[in-house]
C-alpha atoms as a PDB file:
ATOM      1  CA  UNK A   1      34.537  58.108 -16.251  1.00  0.00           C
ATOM      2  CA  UNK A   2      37.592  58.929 -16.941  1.00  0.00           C
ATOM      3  CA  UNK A   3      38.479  60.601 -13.231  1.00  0.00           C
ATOM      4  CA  UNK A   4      37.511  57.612 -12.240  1.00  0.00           C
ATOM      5  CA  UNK A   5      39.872  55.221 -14.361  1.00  0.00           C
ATOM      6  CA  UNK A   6      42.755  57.953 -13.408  1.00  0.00           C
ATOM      7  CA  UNK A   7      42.135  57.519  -9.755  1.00  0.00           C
ATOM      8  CA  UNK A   8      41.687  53.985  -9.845  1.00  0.00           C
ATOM      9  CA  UNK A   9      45.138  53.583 -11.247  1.00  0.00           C
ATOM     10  CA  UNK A  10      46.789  56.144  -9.081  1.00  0.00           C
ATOM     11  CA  UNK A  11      45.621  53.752  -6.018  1.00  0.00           C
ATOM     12  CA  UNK A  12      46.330  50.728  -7.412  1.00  0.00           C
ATOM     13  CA  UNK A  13      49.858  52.437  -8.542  1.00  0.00           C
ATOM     14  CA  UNK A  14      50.594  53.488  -5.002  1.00  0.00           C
ATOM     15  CA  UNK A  15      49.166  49.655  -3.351  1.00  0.00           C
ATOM     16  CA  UNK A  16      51.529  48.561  -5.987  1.00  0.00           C
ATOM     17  CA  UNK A  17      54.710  50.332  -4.955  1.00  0.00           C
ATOM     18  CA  UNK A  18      53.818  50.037  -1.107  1.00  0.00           C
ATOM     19  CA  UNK A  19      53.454  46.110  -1.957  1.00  0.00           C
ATOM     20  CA  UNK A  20      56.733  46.480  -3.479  1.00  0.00           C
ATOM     21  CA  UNK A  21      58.695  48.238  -0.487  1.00  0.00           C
ATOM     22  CA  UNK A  22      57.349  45.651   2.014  1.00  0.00           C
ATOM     23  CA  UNK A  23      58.550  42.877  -0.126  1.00  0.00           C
ATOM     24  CA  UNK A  24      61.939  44.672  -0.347  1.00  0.00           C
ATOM     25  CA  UNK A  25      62.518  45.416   3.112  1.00  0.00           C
ATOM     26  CA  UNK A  26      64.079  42.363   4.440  1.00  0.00           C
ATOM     27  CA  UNK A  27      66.689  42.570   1.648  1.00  0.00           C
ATOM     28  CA  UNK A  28      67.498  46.111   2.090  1.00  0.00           C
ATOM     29  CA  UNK A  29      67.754  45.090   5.508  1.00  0.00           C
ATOM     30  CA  UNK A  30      70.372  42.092   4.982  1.00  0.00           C
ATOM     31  CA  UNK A  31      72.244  44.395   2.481  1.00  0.00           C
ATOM     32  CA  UNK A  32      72.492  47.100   5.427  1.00  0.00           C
ATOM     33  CA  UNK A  33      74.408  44.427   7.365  1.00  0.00           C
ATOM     34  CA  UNK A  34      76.211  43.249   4.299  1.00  0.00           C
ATOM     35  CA  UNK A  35      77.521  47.112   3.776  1.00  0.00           C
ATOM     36  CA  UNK A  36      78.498  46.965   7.445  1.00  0.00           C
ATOM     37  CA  UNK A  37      80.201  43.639   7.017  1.00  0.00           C
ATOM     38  CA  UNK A  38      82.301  45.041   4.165  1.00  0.00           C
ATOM     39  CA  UNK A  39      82.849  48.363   6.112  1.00  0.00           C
ATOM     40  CA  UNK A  40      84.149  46.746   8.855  1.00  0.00           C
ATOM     41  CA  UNK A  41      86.883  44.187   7.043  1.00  0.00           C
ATOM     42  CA  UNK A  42      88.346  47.305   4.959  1.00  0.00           C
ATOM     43  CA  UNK A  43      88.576  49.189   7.720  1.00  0.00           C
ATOM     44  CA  UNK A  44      90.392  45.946   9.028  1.00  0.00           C
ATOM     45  CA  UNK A  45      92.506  45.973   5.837  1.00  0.00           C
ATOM     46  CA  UNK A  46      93.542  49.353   5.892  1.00  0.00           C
ATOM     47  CA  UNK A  47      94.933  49.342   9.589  1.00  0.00           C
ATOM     48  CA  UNK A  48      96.678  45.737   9.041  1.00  0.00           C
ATOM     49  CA  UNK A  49      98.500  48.075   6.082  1.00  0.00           C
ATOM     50  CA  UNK A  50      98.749  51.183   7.945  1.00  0.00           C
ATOM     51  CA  UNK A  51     100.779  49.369  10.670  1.00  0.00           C
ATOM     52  CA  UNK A  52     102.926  47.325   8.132  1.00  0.00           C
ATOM     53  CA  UNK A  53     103.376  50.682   6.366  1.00  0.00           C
ATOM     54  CA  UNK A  54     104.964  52.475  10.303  1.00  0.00           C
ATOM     55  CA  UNK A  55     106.737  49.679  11.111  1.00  0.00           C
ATOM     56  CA  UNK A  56     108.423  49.881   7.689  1.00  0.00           C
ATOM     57  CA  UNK A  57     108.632  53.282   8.124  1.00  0.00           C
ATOM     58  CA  UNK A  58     110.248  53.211  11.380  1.00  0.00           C
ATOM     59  CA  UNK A  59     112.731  49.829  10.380  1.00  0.00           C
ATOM     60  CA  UNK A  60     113.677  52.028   7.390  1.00  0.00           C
ATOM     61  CA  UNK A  61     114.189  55.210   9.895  1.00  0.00           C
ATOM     62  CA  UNK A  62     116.599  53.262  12.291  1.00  0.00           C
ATOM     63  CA  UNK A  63     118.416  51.711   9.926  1.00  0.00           C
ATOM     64  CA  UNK A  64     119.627  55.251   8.194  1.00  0.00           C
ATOM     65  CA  UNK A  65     120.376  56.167  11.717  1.00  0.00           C
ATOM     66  CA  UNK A  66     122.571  53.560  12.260  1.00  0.00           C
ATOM     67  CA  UNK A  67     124.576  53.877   8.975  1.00  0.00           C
ATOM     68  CA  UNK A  68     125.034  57.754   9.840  1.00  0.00           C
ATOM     69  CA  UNK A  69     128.851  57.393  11.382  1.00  0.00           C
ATOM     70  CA  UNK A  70     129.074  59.690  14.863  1.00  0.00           C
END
């Protein structure tokens, strides 16, 4: 009897869990594309600041090469 009770809640364990996983797979599947979302604006961010960060670079650059007298 006891075997039995064991096994019984093993498989209603496991019919639990798998209940679980299909009833969580839509949202894992929206956060997926909410990760991507966020993936793709910071890698936005970081090359709007990586081209600020040359071009400040380079104004700073030509502006000591212009002070420099000849």
């Amino acid at each position: 009897m006891k075997a039995f009770l064991v096994g019984l809640l093993v498989i209603l364990s496991v019919f639990l869990l798998t209940g679980l996983g299909v009833l969580l797979f839509p949202l894992l599947l929206v956060l997926g594309f909410a990760i991507r979302i966020l993936i793709l604006v910071l890698i936005c961010l970081f090359s709007i600041w990586i081209v600020g960060k040359l071009a400040l670079t380079l104004i700073d650059v030509l502006k000591r090469k212009e002070q420099k007298p000849i």
